[in-house]
Protein backbone atom coordinates (compact mmCIF):
# COMPACT_ATOMS: atom_id res chain seq x y z
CA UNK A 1 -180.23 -283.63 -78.10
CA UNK A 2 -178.73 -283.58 -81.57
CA UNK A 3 -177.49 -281.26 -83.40
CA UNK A 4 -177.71 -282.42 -87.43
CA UNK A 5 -181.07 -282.48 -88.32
CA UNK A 6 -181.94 -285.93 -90.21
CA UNK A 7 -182.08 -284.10 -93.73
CA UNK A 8 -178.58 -283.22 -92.52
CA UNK A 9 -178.06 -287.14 -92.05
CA UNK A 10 -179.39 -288.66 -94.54
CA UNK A 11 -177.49 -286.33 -96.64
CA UNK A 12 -174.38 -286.95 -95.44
CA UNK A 13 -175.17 -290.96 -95.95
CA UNK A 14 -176.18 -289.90 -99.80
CA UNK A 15 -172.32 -287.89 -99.78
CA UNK A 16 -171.28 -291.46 -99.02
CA UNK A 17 -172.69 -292.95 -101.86
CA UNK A 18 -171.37 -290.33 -104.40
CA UNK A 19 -173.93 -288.12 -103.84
CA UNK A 20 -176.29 -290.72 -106.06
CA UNK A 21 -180.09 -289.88 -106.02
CA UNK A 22 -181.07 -293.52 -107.19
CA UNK A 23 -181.77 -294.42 -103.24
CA UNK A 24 -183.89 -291.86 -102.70
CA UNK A 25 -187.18 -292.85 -104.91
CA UNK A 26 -186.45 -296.54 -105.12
CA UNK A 27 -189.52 -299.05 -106.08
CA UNK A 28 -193.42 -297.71 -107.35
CA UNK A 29 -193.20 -296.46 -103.44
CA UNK A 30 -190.79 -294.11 -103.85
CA UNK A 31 -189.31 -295.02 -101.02
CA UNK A 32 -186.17 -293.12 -99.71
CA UNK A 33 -183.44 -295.61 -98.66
CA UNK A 34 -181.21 -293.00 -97.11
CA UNK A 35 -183.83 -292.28 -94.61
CA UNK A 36 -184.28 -296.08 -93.81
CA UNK A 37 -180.60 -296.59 -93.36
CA UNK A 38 -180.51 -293.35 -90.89
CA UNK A 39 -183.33 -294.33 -88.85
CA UNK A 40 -182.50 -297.80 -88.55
CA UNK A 41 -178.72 -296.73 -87.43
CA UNK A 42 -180.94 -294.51 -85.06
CA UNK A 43 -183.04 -297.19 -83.59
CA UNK A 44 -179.68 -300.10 -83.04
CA UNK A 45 -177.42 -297.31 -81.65
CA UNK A 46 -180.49 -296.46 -78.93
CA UNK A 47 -181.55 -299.82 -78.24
CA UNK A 48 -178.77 -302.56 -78.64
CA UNK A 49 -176.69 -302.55 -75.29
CA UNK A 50 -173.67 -302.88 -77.79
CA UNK A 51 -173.43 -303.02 -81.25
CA UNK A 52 -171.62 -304.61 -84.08
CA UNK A 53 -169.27 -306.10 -81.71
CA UNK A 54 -168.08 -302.93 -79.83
CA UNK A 55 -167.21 -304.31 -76.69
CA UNK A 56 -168.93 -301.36 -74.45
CA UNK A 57 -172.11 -301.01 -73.47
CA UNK A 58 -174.01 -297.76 -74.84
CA UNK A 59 -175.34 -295.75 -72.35
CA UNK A 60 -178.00 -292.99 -73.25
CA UNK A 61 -179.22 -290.91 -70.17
CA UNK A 62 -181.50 -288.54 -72.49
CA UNK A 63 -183.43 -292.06 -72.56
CA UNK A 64 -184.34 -292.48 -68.88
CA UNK A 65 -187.34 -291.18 -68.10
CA UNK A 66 -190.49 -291.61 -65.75
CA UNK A 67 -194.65 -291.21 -65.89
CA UNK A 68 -196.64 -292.17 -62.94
CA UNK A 69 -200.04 -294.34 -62.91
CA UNK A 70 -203.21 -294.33 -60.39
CA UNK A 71 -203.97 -297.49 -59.12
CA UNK A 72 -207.86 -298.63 -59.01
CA UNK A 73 -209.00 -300.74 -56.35
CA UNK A 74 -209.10 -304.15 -57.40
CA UNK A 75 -207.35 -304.06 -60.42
CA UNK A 76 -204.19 -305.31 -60.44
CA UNK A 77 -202.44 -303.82 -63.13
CA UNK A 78 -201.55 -300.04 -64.58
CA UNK A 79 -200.59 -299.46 -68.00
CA UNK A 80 -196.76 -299.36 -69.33
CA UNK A 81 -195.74 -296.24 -71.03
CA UNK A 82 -196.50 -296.79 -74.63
CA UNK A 83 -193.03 -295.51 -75.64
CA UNK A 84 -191.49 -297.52 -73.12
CA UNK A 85 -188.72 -300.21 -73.94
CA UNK A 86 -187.82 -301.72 -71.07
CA UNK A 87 -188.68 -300.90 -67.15
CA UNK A 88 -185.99 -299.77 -64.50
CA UNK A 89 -187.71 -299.24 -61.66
CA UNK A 90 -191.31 -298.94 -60.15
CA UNK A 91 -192.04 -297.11 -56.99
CA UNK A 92 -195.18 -296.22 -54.80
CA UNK A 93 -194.76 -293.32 -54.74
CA UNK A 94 -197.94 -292.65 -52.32
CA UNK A 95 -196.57 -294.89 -49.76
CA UNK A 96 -193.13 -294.29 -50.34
CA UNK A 97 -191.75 -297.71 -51.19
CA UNK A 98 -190.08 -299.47 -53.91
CA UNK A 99 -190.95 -302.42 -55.47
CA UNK A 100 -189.07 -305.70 -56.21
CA UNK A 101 -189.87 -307.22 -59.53
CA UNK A 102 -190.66 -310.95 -59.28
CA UNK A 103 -190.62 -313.37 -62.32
CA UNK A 104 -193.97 -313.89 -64.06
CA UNK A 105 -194.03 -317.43 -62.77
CA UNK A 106 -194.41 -316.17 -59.34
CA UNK A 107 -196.99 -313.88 -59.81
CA UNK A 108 -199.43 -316.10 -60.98
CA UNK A 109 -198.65 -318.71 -58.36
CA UNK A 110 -199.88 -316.14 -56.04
CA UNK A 111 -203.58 -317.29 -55.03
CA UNK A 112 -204.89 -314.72 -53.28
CA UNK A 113 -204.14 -312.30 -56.30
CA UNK A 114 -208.55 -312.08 -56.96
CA UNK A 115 -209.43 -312.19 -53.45
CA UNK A 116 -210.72 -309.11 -52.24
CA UNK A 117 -209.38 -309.64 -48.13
CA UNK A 118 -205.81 -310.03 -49.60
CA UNK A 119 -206.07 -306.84 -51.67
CA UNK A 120 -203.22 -304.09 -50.25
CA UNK A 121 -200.20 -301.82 -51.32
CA UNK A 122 -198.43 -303.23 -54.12
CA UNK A 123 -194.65 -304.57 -52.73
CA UNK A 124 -194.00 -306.29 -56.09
CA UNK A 125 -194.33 -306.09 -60.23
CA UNK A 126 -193.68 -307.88 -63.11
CA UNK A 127 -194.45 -306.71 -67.11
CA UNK A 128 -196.90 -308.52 -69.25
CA UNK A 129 -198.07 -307.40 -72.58
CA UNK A 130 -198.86 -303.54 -72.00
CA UNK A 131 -199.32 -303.96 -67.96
CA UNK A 132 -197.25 -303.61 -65.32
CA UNK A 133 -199.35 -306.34 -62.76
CA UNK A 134 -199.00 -305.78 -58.86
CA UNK A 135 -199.10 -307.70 -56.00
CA UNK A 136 -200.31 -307.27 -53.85
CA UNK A 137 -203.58 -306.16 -56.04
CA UNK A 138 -203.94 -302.66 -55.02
CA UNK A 139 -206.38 -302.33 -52.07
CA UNK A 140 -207.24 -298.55 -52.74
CA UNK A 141 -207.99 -295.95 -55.94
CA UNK A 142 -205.95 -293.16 -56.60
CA UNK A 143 -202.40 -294.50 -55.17
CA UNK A 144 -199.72 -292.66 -57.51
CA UNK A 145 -197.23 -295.42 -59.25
CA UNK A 146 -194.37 -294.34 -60.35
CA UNK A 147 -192.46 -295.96 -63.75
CA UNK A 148 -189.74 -295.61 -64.08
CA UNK A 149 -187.99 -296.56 -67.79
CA UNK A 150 -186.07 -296.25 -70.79
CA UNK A 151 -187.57 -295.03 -73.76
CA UNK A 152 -187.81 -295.91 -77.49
CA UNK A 153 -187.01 -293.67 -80.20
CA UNK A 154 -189.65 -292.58 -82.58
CA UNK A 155 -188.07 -292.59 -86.11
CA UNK A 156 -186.80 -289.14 -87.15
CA UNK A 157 -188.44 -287.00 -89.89
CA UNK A 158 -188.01 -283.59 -91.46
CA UNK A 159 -185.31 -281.34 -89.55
CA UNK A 160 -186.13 -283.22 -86.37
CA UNK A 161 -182.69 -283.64 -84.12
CA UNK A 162 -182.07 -287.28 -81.98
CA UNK A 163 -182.76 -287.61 -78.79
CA UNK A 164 -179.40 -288.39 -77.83
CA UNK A 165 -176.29 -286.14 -78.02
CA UNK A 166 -174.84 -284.44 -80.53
CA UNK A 167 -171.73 -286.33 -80.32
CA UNK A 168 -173.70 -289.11 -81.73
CA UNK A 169 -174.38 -287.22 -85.09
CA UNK A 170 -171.40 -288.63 -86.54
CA UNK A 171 -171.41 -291.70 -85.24
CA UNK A 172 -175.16 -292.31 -86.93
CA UNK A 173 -173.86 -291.79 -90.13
CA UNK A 174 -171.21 -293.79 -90.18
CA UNK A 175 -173.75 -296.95 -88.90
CA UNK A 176 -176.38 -295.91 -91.27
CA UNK A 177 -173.82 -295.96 -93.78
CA UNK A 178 -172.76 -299.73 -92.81
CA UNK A 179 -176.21 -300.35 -93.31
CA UNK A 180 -175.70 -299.09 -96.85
CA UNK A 181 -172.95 -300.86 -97.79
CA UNK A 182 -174.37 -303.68 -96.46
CA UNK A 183 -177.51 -303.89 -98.36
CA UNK A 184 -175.79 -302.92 -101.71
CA UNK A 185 -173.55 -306.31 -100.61
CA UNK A 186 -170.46 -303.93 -101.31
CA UNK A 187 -168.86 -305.70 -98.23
CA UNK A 188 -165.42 -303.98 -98.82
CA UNK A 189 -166.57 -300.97 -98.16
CA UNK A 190 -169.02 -301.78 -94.89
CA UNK A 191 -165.72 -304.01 -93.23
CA UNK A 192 -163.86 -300.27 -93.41
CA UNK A 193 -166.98 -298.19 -92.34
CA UNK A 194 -167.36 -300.92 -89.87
CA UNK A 195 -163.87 -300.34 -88.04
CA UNK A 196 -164.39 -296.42 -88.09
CA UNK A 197 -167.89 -296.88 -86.76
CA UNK A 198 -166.88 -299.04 -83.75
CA UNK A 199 -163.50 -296.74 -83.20
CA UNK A 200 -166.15 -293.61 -83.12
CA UNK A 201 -168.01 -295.15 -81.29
CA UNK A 202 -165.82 -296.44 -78.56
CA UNK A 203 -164.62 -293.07 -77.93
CA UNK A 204 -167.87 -291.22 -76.83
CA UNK A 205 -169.34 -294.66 -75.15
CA UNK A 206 -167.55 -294.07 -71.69
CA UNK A 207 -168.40 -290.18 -71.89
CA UNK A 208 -171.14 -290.09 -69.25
CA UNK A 209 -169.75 -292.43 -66.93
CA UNK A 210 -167.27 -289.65 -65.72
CA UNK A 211 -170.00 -288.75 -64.13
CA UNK A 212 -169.61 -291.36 -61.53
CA UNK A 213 -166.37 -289.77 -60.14
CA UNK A 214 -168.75 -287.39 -58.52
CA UNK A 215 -170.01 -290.84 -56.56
CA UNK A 216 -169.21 -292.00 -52.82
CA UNK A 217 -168.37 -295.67 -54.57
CA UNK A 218 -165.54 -293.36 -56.59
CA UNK A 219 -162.11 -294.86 -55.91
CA UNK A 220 -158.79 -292.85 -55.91
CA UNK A 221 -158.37 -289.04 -56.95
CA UNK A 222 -160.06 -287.08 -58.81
CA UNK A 223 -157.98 -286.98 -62.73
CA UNK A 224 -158.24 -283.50 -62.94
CA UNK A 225 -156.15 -283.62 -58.76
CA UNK A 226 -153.81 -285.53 -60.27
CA UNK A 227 -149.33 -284.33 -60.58
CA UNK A 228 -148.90 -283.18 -64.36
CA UNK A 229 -152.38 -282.28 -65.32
């Protein structure tokens, strides 16, 4: 999680801006811009797969979750997460089997997906609105599905802390105060704030993927085996 609470952040965007308080009760809504800016640099950074150009893709494993789902006989759908945004993986986990996702236009090409004597254990999915439809249609009630997914942020209020890591605080506020710049059309200022962001940016994007040295697909030594080090 984070560690700069988003008063913290949207402070720090304000310090940007010369510490002016004319963003924070702007309109007859008093709406407070600084929060805007720090919640939309919240949402890109967790949902783009790269952003502003930065030739890496973000990588968030906070993000990944799973919920399961009971099947009902004869229905042949369970509900996506509603914080869900977009699906990984989806297992029976009762019968201990994973499914394949098909495309959409399959799955309805399937004619046997109402008929009761063709009803069985799901052994493929696709998402549609707020379902995740099987097929087969689930033959039995109480089967355990599994969803796996990636989640979407909810916007940050108060004290509350990001979802991601801490070594992201920085790198919010220096998007949220692109988004600044940006909207005030000082585009001077958001080209430099732009090259710091995506320099930031590209130096914590690779930080979980060291992770994968622990892997069998790992190739060569170990860095920290290495002569030198």
């Amino acid at each position: 999680m984070g560690n700069l609470g988003f008063d913290v952040l949207s402070e720090m965007v304000k310090f940007r801006a010369g510490n002016s308080s004319a963003f924070e009760s702007a309109g007859d809504s008093s709406l407070n811009y600084y929060n805007i800016w720090v919640n939309s640099a919240y949402r890109q950074l967790c949902t783009q797969k790269n952003v502003l150009g930065l030739k890496k893709m973000l990588y968030f494993p906070q993000l990944f979750t799973s919920t399961t789902r009971t099947t009902t006989d004869g229905t042949a759908y369970v509900s996506v997460p509603a914080d869900c945004l977009y699906i990984t993986e989806v297992f029976d986990t009762t019968n201990g089997r994973k499914l394949d996702w098909i495309p959409w236009k399959k799955y309805i090409e399937y004619t046997d997906r109402t008929t009761a004597a063709s009803e069985g254990d799901p052994t493929e999915w696709n998402r549609r609105g707020g379902n995740v439809y099987l097929h087969s249609t689930p033959g039995t009630t109480g089967d355990t599905i599994t969803i796996h997914y990636k989640k979407l942020v909810p916007d940050l209020s108060g004290t509350g802390v990001s979802l991601i890591g801490a070594e992201w605080d920085d790198v919010i506020v220096e998007l949220a105060t692109y988004k600044m710049f940006t909207w005030l059309h000082e585009y001077d200022k958001s080209k430099i704030v732009r090259e710091t962001f995506l320099e930031m940016a590209a130096g914590v994007a690779d930080i979980y993927h060291a992770e994968e040295a622990d892997g069998e697909f790992s190739v060569g030594p170990s860095p920290s085996y290495m002569p030198g080090r």
